[in-house]
C-alpha atoms as a PDB file:
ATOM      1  CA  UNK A   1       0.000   0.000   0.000  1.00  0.00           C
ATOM      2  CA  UNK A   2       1.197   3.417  -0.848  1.00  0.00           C
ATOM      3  CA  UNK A   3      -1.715   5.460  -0.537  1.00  0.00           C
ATOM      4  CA  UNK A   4      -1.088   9.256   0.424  1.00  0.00           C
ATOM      5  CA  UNK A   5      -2.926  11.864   1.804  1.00  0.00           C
ATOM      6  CA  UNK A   6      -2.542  15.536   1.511  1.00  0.00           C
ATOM      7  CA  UNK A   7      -4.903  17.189   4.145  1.00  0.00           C
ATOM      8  CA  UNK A   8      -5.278  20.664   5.681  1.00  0.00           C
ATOM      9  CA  UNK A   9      -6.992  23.092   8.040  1.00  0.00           C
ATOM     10  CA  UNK A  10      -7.116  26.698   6.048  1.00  0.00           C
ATOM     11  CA  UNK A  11      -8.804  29.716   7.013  1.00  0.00           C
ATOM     12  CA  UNK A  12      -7.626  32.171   4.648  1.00  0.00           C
ATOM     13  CA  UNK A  13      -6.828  29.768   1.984  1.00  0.00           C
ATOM     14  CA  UNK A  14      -3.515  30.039   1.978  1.00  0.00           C
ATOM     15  CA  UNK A  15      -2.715  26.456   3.273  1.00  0.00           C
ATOM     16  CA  UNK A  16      -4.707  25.135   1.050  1.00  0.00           C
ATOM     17  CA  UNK A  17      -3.326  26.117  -1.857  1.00  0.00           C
ATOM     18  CA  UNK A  18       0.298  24.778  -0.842  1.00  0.00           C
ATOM     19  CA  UNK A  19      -1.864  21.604   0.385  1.00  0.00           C
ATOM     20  CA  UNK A  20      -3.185  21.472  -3.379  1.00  0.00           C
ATOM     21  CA  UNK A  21       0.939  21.857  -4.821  1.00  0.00           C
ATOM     22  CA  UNK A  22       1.516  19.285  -2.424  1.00  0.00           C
ATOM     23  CA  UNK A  23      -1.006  16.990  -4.208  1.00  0.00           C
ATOM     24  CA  UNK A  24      -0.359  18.173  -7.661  1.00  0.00           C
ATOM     25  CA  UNK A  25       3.249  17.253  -7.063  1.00  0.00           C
ATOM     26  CA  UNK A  26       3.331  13.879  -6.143  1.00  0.00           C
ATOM     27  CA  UNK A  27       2.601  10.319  -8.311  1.00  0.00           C
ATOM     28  CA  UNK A  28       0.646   7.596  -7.292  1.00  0.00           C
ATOM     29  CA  UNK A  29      -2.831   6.966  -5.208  1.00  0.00           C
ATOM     30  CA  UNK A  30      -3.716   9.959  -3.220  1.00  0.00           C
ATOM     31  CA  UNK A  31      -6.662  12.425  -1.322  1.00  0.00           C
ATOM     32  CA  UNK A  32      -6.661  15.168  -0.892  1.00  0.00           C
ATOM     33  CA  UNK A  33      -8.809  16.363   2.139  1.00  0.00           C
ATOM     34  CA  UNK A  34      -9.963  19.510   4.648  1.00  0.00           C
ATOM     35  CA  UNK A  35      -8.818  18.333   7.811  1.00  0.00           C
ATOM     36  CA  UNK A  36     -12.050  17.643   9.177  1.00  0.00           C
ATOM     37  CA  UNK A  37     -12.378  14.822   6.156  1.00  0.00           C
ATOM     38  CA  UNK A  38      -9.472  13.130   6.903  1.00  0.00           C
ATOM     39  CA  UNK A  39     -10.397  10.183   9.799  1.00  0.00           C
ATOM     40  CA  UNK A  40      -9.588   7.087   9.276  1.00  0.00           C
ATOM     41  CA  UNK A  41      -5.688   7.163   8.416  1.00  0.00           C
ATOM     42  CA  UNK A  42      -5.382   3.458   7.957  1.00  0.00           C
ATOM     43  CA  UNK A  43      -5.536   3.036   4.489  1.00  0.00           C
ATOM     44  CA  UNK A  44      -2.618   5.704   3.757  1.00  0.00           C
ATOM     45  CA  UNK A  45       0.861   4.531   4.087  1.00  0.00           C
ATOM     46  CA  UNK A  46       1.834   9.045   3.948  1.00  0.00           C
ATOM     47  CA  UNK A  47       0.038  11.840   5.320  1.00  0.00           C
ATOM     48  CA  UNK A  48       0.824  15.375   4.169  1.00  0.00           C
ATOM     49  CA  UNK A  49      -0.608  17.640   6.943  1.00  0.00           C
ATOM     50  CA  UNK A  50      -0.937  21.143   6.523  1.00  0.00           C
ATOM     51  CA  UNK A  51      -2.210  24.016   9.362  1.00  0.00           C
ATOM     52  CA  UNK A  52      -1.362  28.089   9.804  1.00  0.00           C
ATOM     53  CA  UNK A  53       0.595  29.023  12.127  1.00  0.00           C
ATOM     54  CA  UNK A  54      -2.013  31.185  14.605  1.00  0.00           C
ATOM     55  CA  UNK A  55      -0.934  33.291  17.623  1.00  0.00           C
ATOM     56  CA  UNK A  56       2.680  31.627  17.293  1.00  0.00           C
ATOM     57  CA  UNK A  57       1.448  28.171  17.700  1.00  0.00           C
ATOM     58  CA  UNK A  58      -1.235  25.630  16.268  1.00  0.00           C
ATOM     59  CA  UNK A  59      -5.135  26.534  15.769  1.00  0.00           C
ATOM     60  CA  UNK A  60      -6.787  23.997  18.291  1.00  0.00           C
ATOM     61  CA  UNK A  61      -8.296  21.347  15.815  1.00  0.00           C
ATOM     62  CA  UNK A  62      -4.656  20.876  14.263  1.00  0.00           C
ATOM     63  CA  UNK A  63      -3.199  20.033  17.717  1.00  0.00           C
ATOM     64  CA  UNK A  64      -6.309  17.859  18.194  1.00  0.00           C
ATOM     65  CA  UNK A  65      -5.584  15.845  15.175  1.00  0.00           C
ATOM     66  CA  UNK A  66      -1.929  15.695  15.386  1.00  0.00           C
ATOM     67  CA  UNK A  67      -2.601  13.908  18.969  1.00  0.00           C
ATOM     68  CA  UNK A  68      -4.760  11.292  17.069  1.00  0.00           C
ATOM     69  CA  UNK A  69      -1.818  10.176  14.714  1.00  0.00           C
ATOM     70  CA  UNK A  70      -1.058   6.311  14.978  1.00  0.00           C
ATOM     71  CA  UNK A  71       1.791   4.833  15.973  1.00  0.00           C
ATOM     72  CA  UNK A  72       4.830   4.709  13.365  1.00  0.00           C
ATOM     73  CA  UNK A  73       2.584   6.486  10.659  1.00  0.00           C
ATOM     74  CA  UNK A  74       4.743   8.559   8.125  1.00  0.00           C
ATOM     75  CA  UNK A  75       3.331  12.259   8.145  1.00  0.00           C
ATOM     76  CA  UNK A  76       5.416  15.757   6.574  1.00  0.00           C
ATOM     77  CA  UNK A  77       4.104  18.245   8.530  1.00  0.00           C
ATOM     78  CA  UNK A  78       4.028  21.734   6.188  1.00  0.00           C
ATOM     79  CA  UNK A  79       2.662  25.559   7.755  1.00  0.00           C
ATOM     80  CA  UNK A  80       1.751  28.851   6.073  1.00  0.00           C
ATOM     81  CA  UNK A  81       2.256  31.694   8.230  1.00  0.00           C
ATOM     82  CA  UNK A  82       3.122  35.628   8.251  1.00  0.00           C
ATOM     83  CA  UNK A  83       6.423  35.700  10.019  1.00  0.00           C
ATOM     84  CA  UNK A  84      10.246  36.124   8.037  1.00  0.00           C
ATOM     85  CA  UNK A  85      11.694  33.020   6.742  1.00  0.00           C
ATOM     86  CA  UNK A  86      13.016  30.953   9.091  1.00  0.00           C
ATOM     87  CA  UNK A  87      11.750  33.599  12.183  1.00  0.00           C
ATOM     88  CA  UNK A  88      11.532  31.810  15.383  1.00  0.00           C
ATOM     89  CA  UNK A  89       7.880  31.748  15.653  1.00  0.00           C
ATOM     90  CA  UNK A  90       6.815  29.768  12.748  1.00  0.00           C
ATOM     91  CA  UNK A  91       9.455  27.196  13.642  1.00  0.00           C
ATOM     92  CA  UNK A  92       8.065  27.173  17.344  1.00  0.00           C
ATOM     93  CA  UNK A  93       4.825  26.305  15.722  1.00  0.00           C
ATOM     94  CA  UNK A  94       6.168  23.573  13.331  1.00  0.00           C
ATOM     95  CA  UNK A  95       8.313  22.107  15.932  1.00  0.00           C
ATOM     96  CA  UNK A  96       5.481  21.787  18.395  1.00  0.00           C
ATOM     97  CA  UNK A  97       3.603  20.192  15.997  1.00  0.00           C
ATOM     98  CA  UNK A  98       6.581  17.812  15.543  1.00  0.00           C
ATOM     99  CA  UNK A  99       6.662  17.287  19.371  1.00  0.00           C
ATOM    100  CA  UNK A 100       2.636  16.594  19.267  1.00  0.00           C
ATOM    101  CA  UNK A 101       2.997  13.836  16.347  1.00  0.00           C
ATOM    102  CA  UNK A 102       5.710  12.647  18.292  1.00  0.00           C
ATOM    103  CA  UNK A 103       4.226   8.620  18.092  1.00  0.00           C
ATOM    104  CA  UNK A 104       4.189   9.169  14.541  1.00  0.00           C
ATOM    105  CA  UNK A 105       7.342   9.442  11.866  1.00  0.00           C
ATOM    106  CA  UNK A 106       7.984  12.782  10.679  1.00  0.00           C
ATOM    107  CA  UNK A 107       9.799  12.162   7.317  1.00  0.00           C
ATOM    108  CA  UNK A 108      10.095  16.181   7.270  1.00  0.00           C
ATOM    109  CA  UNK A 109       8.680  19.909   7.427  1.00  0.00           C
ATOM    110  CA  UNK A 110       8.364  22.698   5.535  1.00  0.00           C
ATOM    111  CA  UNK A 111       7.003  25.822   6.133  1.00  0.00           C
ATOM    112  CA  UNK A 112       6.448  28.791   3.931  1.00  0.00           C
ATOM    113  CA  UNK A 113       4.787  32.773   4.010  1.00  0.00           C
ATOM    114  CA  UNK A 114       0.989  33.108   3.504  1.00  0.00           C
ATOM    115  CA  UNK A 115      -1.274  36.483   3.435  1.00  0.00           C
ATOM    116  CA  UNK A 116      -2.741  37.381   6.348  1.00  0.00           C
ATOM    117  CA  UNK A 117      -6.771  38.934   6.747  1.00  0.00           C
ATOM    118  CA  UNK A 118      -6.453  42.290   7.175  1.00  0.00           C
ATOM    119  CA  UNK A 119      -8.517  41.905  10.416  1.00  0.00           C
ATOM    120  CA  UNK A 120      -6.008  39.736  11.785  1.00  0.00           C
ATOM    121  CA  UNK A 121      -3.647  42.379  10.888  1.00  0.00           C
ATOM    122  CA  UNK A 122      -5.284  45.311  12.109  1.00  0.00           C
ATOM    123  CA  UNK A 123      -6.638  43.544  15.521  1.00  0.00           C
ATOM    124  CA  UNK A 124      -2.962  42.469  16.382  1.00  0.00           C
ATOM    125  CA  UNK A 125      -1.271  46.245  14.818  1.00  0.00           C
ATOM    126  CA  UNK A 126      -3.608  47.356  18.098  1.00  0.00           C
ATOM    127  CA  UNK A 127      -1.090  45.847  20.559  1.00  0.00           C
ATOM    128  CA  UNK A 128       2.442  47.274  21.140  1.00  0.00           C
ATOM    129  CA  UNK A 129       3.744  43.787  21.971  1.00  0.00           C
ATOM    130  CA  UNK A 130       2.928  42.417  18.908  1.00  0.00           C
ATOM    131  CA  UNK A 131       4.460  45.697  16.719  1.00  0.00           C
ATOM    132  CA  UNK A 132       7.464  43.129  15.525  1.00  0.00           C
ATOM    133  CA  UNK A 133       5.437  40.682  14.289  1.00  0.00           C
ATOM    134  CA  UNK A 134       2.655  42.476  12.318  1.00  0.00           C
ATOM    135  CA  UNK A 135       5.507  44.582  10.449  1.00  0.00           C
ATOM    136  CA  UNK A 136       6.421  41.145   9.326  1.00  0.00           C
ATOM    137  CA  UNK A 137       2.961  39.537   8.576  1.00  0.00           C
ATOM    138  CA  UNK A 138       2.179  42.806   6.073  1.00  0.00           C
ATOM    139  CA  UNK A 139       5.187  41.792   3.938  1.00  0.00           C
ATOM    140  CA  UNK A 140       3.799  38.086   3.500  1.00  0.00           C
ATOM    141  CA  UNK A 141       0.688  40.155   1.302  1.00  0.00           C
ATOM    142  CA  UNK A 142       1.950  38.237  -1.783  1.00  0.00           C
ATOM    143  CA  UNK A 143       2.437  35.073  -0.330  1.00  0.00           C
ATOM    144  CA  UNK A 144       2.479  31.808  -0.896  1.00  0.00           C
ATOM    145  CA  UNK A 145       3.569  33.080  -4.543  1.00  0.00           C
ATOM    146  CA  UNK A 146       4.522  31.155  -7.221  1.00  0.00           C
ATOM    147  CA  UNK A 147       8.072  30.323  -6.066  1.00  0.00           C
ATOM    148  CA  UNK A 148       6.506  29.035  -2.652  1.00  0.00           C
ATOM    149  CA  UNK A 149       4.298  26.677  -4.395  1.00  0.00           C
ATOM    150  CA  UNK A 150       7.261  25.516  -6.522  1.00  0.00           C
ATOM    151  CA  UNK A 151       9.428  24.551  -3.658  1.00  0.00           C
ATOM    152  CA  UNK A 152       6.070  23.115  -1.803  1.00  0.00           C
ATOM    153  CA  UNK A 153       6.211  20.794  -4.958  1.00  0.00           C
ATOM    154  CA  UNK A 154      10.106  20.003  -4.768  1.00  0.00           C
ATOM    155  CA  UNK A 155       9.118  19.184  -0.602  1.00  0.00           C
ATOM    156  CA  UNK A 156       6.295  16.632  -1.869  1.00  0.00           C
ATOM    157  CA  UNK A 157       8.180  14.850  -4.598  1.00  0.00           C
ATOM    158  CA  UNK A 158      11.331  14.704  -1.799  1.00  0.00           C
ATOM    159  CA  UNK A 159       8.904  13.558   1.515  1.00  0.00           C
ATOM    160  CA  UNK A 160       6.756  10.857  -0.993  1.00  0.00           C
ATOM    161  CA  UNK A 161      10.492   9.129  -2.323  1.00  0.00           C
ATOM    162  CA  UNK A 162      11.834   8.842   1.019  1.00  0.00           C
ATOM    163  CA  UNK A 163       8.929   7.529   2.152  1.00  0.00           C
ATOM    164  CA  UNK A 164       8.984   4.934  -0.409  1.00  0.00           C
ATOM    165  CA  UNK A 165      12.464   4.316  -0.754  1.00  0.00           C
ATOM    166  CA  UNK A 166      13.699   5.424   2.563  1.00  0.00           C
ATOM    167  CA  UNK A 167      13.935   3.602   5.922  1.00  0.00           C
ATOM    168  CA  UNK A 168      11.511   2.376   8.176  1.00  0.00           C
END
């Protein structure tokens, strides 16, 4: 069997279009489904999961899920969030998701920029704490671009061969 899954949670739609390069990328049987789709995980032998990074960590029904992983299954975790490559807080998020799938075999992670609403931008620009971050979130506006959803694709094809020809 070598069934995969892409699946996602996406609120702005961001995460689900790198969920969709995800699928587009890679061979073989596959699903691709909203998060809330996604129960049973038997039948897949790879799970792509996808989430935005929210208030520096993980909305609620993505830790939920990631809790529910079985034993030994191979998952890629992958985030969209507002924050500088590489910026501490959307690796905080992607490593405790990592720590949360931690029965589970994370082949790897990616994460990459996404647009955020301008409500979320203006209701977080309203507190001085958060002045760093929201300077950052504007410049994701364009994001995930074109480039972003290329390299989502080199992450799939990468993540589905390991899991194939990698070890268990």
């Amino acid at each position: 069997m070598h069934k995969t899954l892409v699946t996602y949670f996406s609120r702005t739609g961001n995460t689900k279009k790198v969920a969709e390069a995800i699928f587009a990328a890679i061979d073989g049987e596959k699903d691709l489904k909203p998060m809330e789709e996604a129960h049973p995980l038997d039948g897949y032998s790879l799970v792509f999961i996808g989430f935005p990074v929210q208030s520096h960590s993980l909305p609620y029904k993505v830790e939920q899920f990631l809790k529910t992983i079985p034993a030994k299954k191979k998952i890629a975790l992958f985030c969209t969030h507002g924050a500088l490559p590489g910026h501490r807080l959307s690796r905080e998020a992607i490593e405790y998701a990592v720590v949360l799938a931690a029965k589970a075999k994370v082949l790897g992670t990616f994460a990459v920029r996404g647009r955020l609403s301008m409500q979320a931008l203006d209701a977080l620009g309203q507190s001085p704490e958060h002045q760093e971050w929201t300077d950052m979130a504007a410049s994701a506006n364009t994001h995930p671009n074109e480039t972003d959803l290329a390299e989502a694709m080199v992450f799939a094809r990468q993540i589905k061969t390991l899991s194939v020809h990698g070890s268990d």
